[in-house]
C-alpha atoms as a PDB file:
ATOM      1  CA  UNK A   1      98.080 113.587 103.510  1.00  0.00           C
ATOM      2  CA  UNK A   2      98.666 111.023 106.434  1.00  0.00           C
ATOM      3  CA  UNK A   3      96.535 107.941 105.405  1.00  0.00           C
ATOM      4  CA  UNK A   4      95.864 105.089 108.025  1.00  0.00           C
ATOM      5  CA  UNK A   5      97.314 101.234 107.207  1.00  0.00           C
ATOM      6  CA  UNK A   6      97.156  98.512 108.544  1.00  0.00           C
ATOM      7  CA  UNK A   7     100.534  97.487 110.193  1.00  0.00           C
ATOM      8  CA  UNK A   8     101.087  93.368 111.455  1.00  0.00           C
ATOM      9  CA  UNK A   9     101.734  93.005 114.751  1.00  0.00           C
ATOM     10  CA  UNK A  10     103.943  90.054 114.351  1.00  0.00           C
ATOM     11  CA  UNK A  11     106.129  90.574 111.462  1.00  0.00           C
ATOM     12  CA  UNK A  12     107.631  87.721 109.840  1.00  0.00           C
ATOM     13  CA  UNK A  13     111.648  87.717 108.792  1.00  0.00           C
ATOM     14  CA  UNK A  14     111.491  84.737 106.123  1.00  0.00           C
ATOM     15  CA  UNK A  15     115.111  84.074 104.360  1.00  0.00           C
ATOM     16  CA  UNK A  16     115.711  84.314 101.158  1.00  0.00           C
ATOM     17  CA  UNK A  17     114.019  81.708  99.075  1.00  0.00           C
ATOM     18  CA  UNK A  18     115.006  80.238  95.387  1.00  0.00           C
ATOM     19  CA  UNK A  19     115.518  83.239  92.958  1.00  0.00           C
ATOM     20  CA  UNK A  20     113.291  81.626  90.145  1.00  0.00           C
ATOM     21  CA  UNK A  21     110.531  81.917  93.157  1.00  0.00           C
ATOM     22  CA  UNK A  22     110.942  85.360  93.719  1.00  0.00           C
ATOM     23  CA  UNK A  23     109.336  88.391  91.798  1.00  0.00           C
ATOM     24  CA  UNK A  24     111.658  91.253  92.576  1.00  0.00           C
ATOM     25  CA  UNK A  25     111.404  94.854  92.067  1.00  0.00           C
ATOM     26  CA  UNK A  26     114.036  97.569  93.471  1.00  0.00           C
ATOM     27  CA  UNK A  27     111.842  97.839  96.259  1.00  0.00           C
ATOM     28  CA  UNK A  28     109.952  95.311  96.945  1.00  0.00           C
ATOM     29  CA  UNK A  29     109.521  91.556  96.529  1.00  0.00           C
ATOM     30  CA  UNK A  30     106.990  89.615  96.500  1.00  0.00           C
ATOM     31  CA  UNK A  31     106.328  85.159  96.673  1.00  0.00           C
ATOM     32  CA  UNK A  32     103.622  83.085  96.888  1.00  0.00           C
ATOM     33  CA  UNK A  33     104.170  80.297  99.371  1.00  0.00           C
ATOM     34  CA  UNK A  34     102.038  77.113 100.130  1.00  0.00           C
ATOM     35  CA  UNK A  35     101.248  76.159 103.925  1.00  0.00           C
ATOM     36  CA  UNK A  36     104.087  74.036 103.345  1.00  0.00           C
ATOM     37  CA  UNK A  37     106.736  76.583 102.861  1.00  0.00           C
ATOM     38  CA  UNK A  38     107.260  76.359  99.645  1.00  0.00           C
ATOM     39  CA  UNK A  39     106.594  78.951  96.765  1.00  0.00           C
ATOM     40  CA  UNK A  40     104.673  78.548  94.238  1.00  0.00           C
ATOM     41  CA  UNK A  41     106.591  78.234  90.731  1.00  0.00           C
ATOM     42  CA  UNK A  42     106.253  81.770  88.977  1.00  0.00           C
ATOM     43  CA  UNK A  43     107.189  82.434  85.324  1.00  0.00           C
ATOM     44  CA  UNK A  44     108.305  85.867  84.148  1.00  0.00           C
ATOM     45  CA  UNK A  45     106.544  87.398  80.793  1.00  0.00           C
ATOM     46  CA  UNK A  46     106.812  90.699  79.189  1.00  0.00           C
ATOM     47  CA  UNK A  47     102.857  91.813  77.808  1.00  0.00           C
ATOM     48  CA  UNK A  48     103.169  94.610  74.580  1.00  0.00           C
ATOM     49  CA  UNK A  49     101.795  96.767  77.434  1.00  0.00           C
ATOM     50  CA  UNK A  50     102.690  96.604  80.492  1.00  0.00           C
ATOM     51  CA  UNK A  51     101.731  99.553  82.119  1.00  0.00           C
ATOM     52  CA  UNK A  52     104.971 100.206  84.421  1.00  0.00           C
ATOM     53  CA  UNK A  53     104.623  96.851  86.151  1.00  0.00           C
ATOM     54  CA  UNK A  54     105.791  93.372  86.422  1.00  0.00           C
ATOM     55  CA  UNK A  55     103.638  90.715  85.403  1.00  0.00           C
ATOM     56  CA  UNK A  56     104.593  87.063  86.149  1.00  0.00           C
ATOM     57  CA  UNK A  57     102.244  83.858  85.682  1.00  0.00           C
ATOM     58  CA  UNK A  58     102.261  81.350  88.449  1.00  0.00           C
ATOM     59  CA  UNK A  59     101.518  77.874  88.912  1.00  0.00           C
ATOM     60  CA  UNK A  60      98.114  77.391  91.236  1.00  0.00           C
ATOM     61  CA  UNK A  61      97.341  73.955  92.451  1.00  0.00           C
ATOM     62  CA  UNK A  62      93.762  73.474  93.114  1.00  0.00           C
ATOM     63  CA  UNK A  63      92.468  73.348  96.979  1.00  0.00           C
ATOM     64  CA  UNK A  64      96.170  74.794  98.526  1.00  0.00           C
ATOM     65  CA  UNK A  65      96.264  77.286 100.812  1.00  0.00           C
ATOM     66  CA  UNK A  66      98.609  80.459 100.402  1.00  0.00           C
ATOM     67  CA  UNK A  67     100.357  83.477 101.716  1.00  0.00           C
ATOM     68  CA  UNK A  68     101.316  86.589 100.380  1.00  0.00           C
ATOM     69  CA  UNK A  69     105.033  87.488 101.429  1.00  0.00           C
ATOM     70  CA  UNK A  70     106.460  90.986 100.626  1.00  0.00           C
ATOM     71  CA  UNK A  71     109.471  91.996 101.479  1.00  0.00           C
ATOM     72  CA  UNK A  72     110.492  95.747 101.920  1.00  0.00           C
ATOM     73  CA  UNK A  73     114.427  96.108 100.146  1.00  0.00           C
ATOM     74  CA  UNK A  74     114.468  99.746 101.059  1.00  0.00           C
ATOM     75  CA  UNK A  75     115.288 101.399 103.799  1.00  0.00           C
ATOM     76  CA  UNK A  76     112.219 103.242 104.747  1.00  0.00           C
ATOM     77  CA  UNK A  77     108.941 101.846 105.689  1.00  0.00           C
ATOM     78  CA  UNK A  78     106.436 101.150 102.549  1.00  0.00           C
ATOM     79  CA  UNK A  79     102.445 100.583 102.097  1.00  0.00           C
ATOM     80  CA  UNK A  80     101.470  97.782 100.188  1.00  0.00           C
ATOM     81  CA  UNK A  81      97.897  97.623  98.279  1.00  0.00           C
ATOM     82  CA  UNK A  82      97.304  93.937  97.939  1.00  0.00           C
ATOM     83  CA  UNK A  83      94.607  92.822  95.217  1.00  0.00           C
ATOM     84  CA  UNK A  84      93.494  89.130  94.538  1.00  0.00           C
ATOM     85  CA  UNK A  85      91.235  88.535  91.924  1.00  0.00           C
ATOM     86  CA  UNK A  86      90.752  92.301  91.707  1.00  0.00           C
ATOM     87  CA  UNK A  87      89.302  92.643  95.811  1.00  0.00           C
ATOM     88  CA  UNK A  88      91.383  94.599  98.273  1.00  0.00           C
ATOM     89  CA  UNK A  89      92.563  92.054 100.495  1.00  0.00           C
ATOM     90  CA  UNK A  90      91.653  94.764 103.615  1.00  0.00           C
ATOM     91  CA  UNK A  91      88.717  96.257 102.670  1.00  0.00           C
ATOM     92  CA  UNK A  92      87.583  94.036 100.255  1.00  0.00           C
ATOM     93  CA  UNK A  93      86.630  96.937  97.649  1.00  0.00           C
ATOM     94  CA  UNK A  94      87.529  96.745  93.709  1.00  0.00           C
ATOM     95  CA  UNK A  95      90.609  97.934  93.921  1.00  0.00           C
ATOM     96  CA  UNK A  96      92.811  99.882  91.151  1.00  0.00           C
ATOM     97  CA  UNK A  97      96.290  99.719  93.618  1.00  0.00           C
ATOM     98  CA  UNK A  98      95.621 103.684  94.146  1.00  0.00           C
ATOM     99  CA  UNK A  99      97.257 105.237  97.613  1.00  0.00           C
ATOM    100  CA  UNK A 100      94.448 105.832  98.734  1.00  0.00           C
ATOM    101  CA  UNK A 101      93.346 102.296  99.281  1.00  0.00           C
ATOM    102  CA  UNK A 102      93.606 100.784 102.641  1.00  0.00           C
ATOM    103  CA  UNK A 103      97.162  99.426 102.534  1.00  0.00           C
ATOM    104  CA  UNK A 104      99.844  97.496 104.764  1.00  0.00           C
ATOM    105  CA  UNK A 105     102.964  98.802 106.355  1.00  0.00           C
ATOM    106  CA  UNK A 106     105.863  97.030 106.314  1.00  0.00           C
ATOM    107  CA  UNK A 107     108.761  98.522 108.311  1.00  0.00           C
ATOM    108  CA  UNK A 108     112.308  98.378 106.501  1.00  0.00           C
ATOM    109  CA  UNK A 109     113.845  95.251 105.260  1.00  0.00           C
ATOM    110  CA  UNK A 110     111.372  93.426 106.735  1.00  0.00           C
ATOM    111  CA  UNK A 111     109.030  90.870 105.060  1.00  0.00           C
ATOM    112  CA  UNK A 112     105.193  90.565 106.412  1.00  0.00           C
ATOM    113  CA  UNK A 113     102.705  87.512 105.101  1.00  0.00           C
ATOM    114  CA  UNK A 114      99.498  88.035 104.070  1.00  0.00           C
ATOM    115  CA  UNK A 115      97.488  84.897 104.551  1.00  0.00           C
ATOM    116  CA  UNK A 116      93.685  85.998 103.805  1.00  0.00           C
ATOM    117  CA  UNK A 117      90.874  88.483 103.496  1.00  0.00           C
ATOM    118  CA  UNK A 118      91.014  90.307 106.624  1.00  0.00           C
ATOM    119  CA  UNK A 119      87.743  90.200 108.520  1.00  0.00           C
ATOM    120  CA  UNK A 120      88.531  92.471 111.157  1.00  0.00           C
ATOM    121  CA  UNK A 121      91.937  93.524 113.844  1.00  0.00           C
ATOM    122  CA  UNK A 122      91.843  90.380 114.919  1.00  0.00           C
ATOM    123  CA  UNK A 123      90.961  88.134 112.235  1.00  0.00           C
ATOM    124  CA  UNK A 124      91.460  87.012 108.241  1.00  0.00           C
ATOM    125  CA  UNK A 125      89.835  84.141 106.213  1.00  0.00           C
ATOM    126  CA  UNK A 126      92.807  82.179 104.368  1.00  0.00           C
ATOM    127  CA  UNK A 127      93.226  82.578 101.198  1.00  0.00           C
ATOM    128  CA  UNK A 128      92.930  79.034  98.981  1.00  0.00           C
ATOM    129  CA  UNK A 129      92.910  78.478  94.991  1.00  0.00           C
ATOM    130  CA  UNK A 130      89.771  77.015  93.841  1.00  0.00           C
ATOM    131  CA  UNK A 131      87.361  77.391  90.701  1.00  0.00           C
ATOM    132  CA  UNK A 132      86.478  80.728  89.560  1.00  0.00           C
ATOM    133  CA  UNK A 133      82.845  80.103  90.593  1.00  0.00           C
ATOM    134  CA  UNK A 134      83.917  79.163  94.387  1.00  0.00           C
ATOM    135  CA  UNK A 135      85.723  82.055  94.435  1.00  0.00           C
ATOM    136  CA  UNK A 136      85.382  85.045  96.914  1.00  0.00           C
ATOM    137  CA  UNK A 137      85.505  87.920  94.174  1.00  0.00           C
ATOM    138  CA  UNK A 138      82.518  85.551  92.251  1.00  0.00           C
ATOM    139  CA  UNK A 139      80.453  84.607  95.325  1.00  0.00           C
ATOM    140  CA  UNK A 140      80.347  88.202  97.346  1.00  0.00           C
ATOM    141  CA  UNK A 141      80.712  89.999  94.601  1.00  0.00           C
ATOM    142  CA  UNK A 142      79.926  88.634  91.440  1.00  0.00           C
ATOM    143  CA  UNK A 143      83.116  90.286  90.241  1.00  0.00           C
ATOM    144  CA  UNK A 144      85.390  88.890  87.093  1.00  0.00           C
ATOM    145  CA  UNK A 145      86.994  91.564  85.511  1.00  0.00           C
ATOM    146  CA  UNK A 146      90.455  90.386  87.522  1.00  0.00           C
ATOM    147  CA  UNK A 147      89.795  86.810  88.275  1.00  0.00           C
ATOM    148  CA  UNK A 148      93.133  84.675  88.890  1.00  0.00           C
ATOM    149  CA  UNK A 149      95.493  87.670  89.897  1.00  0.00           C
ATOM    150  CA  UNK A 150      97.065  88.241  92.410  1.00  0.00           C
ATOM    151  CA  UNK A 151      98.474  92.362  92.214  1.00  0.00           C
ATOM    152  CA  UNK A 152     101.032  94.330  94.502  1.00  0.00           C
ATOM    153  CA  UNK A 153     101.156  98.299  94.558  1.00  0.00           C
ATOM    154  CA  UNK A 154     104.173  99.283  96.822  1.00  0.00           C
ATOM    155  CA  UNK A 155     104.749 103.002  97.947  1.00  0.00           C
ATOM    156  CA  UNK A 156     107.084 104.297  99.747  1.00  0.00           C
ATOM    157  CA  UNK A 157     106.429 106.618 102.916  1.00  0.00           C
ATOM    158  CA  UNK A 158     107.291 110.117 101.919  1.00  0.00           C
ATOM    159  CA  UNK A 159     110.044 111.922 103.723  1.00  0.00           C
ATOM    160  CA  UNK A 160     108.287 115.130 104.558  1.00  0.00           C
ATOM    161  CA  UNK A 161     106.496 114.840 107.841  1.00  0.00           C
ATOM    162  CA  UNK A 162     105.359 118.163 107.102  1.00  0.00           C
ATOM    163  CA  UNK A 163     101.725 118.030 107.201  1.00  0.00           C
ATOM    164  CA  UNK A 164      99.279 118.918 104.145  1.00  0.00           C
ATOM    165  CA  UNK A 165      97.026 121.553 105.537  1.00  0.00           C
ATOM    166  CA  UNK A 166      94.975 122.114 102.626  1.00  0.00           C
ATOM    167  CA  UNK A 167      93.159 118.294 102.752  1.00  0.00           C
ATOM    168  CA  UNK A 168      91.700 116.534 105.309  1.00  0.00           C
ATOM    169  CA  UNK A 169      93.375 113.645 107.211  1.00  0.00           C
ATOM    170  CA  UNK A 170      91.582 109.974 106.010  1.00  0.00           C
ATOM    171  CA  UNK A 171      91.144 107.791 108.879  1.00  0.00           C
ATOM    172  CA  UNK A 172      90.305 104.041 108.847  1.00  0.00           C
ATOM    173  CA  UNK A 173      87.278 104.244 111.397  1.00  0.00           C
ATOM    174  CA  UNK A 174      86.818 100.143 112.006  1.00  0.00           C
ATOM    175  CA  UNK A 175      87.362  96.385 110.706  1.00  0.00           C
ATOM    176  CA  UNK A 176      88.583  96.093 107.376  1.00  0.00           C
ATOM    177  CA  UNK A 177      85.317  94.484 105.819  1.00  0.00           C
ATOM    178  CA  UNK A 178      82.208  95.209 107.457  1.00  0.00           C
ATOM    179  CA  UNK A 179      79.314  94.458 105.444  1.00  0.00           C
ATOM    180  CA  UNK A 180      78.722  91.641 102.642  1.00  0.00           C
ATOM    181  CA  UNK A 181      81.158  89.450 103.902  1.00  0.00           C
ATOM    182  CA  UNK A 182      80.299  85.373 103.944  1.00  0.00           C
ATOM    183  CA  UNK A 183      80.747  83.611 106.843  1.00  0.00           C
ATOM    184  CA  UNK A 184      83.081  80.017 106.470  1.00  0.00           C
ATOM    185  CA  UNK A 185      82.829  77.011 108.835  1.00  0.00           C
ATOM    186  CA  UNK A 186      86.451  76.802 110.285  1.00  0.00           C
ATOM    187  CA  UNK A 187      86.198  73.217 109.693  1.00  0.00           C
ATOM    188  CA  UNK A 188      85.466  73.433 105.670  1.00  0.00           C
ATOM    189  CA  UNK A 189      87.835  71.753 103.741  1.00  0.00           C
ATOM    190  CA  UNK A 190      88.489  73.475 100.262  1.00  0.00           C
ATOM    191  CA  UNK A 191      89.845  70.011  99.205  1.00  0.00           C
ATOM    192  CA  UNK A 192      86.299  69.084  98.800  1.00  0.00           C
ATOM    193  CA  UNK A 193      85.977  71.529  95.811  1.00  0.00           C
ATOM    194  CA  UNK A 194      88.011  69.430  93.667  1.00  0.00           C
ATOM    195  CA  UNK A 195      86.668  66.580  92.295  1.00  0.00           C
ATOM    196  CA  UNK A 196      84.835  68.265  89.153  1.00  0.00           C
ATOM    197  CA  UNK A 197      85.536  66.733  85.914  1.00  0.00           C
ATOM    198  CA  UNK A 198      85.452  70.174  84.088  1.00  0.00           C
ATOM    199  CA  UNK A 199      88.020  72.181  84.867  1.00  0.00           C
ATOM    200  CA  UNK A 200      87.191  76.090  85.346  1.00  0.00           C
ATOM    201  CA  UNK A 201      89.569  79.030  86.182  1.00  0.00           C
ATOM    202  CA  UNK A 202      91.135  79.715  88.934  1.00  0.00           C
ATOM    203  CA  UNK A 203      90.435  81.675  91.565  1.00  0.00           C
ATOM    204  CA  UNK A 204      90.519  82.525  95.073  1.00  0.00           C
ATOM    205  CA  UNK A 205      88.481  81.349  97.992  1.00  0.00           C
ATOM    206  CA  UNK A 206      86.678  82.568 101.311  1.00  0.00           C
ATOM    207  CA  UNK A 207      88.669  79.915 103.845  1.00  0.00           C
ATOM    208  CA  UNK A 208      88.882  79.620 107.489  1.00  0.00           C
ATOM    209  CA  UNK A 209      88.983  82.106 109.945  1.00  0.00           C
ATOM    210  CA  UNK A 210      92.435  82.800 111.383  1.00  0.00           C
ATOM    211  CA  UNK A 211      93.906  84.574 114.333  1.00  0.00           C
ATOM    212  CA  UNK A 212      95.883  87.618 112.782  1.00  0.00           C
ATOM    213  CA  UNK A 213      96.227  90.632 115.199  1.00  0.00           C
ATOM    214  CA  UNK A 214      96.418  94.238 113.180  1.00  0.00           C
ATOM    215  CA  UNK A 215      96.958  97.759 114.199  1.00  0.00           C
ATOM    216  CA  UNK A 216      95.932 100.837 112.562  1.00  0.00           C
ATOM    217  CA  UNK A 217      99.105 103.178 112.102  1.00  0.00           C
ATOM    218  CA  UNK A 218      99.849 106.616 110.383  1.00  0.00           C
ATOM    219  CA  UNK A 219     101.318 106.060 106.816  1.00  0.00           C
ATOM    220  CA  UNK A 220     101.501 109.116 104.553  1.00  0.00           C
ATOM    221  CA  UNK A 221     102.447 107.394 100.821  1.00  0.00           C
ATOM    222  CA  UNK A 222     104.313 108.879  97.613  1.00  0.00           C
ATOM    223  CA  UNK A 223     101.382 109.599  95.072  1.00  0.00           C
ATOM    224  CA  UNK A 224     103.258 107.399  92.442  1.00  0.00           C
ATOM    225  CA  UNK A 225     104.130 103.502  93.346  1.00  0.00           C
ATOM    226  CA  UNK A 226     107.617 102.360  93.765  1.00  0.00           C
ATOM    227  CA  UNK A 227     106.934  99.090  92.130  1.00  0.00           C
ATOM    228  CA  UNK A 228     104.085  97.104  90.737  1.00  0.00           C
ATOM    229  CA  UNK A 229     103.802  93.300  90.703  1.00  0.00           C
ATOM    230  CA  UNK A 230     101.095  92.341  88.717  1.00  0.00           C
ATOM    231  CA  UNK A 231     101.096  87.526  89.061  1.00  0.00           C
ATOM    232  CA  UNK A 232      98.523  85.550  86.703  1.00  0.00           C
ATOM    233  CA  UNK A 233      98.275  82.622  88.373  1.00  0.00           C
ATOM    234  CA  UNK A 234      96.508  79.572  86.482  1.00  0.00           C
ATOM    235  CA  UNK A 235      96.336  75.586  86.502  1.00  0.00           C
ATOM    236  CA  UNK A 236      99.092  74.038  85.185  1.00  0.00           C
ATOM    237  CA  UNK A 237      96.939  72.907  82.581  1.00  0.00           C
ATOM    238  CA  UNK A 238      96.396  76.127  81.273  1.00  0.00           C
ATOM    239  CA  UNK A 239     100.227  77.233  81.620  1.00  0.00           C
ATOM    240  CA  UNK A 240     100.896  74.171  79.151  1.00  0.00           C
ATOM    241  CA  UNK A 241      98.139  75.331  76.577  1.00  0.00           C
ATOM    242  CA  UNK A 242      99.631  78.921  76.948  1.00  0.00           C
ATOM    243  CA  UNK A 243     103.011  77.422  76.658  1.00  0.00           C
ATOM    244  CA  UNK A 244     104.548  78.825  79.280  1.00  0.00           C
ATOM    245  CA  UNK A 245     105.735  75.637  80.681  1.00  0.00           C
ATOM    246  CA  UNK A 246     106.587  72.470  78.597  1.00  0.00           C
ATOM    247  CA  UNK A 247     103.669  69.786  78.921  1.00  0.00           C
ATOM    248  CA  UNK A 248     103.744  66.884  77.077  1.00  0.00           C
ATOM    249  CA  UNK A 249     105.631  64.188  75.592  1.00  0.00           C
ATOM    250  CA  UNK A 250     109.293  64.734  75.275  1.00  0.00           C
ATOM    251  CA  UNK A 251     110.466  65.819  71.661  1.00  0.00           C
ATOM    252  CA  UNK A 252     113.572  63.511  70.995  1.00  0.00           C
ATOM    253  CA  UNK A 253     115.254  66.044  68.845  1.00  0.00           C
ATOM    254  CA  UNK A 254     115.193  68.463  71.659  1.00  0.00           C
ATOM    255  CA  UNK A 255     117.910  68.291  74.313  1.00  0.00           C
ATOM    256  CA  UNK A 256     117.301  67.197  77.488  1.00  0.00           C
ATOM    257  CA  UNK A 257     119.222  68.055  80.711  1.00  0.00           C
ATOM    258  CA  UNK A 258     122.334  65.805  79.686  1.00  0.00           C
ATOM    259  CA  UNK A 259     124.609  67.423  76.784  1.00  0.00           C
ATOM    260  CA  UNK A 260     126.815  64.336  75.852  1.00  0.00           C
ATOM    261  CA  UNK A 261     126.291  60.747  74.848  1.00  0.00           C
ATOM    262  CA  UNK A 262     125.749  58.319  77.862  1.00  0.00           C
ATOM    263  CA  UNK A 263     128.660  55.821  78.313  1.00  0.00           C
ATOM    264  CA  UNK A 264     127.041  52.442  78.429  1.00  0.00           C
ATOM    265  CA  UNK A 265     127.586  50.667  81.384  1.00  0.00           C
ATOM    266  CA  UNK A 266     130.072  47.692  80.341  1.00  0.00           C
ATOM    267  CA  UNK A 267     132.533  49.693  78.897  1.00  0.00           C
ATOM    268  CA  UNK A 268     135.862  49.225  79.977  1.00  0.00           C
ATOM    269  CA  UNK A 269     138.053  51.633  77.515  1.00  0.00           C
END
């Protein structure tokens, strides 16, 4: 059944970045990059069950914008179901990464970024991390269940162009969100958010509007996903609590990044 997605008009090619930065499946990968260019710092763990996909935890930092980058390995063009905090970053529905959610087409080995909830053709609000109370899922929708995740479905475009005459053909009739949706000042700084002593989750936010042109193309997807890439992201505060990066003062019994003794800095022999 040919679905409709959502295909960027101006595709990105980003080059390669840092391999600890990168959560790779055989199809697909997928960062997390700050305004500045930079990923975010992501941290591979292995849940008792994992439900065929790849979880990661990442490193959010309160009040920075971010983009979604996915890049298609394969050779054929892919869909890509994009979920933060549990929202479908087109239609903003609950999503459960099905093929039949509104999706993105990436053309092969390309890469396309995702910078926020798209508001219409033209149009998305940026995604920023913030509180779990400021966030979009929270606000619009008063929606936990997947606060501070950030989830990737990829499927690949079936061969067959055959088509299925049995079921009808879905169409996407308009703008990916119509109803419910808050309007943002452009000029609201999320920065502003910050200065609360108690630190809540983290979550997503509603941002500014941006100019990002879409177009509605054919896309008929494999009924099974190609890869999953399921990122926790949380403060670094809570990835030190968790353990999952090292916090705190040094232990001096265990080894630092030099292996031998230092040579002290009169020594002649």
């Amino acid at each position: 059944m040919a679905r409709k997605t959502l295909s960027m008009l101006l595709i990105l090619v980003i080059p390669a970045l840092a391999c600890a930065h990168v959560v790779s499946g055989n199809v697909a990968e997928v960062r997390i990059v700050s305004d500045d260019g930079n990923p975010f710092a992501t941290y591979r763990t292995y849940p008792r069950v994992s439900q065929g996909a790849d979880y990661f935890y990442l490193e959010a930092v309160k009040g920075n914008r971010y983009s979604i980058q996915v890049t298609n390995r394969s050779a054929r063009r892919i869909g890509a179901v994009i979920a933060v905090d549990g929202r479908n970053i087109i239609s903003g529905k609950k999503s459960d990464l099905k093929p039949d959610e509104r999706m993105y087409s990436i053309g092969p080995y390309e890469t396309s970024s995702f910078e926020g909830w798209r508001t219409g053709l033209e149009r998305t609000n940026r995604f920023y991390f913030t509180e779990s109370s400021d966030s979009y899922a929270e606000k619009v929708f008063a929606d936990g269940s997947a606060m501070g995740t950030v989830a990737v479905a990829v499927y690949s475009e079936k061969v067959s162009e055959a088509p299925l005459c049995s079921q009808k053909s879905s169409r996407m009739d308009g703008p990916a969100a119509a109803g419910g949706v808050p309007s943002a000042p452009r000029d609201s700084a999320p920065s502003s958010r910050i200065e609360q002593k108690k630190e809540r989750a983290a979550g997503t936010g509603f941002g500014e509007t941006t100019y990002s042109p879409a177009r509605i193309v054919s896309f008929d997807p494999e009924q099974a996903p190609a890869n999953k890439i399921i990122l926790k992201y949380e403060w670094r505060s809570e990835l030190c609590r968790k353990g999952i990066v090292s916090c705190g003062p040094k232990n001096r019994f265990w080894p630092g990044d030099s292996q031998f003794a230092p040579i002290p800095k009169d020594f002649n022999g």
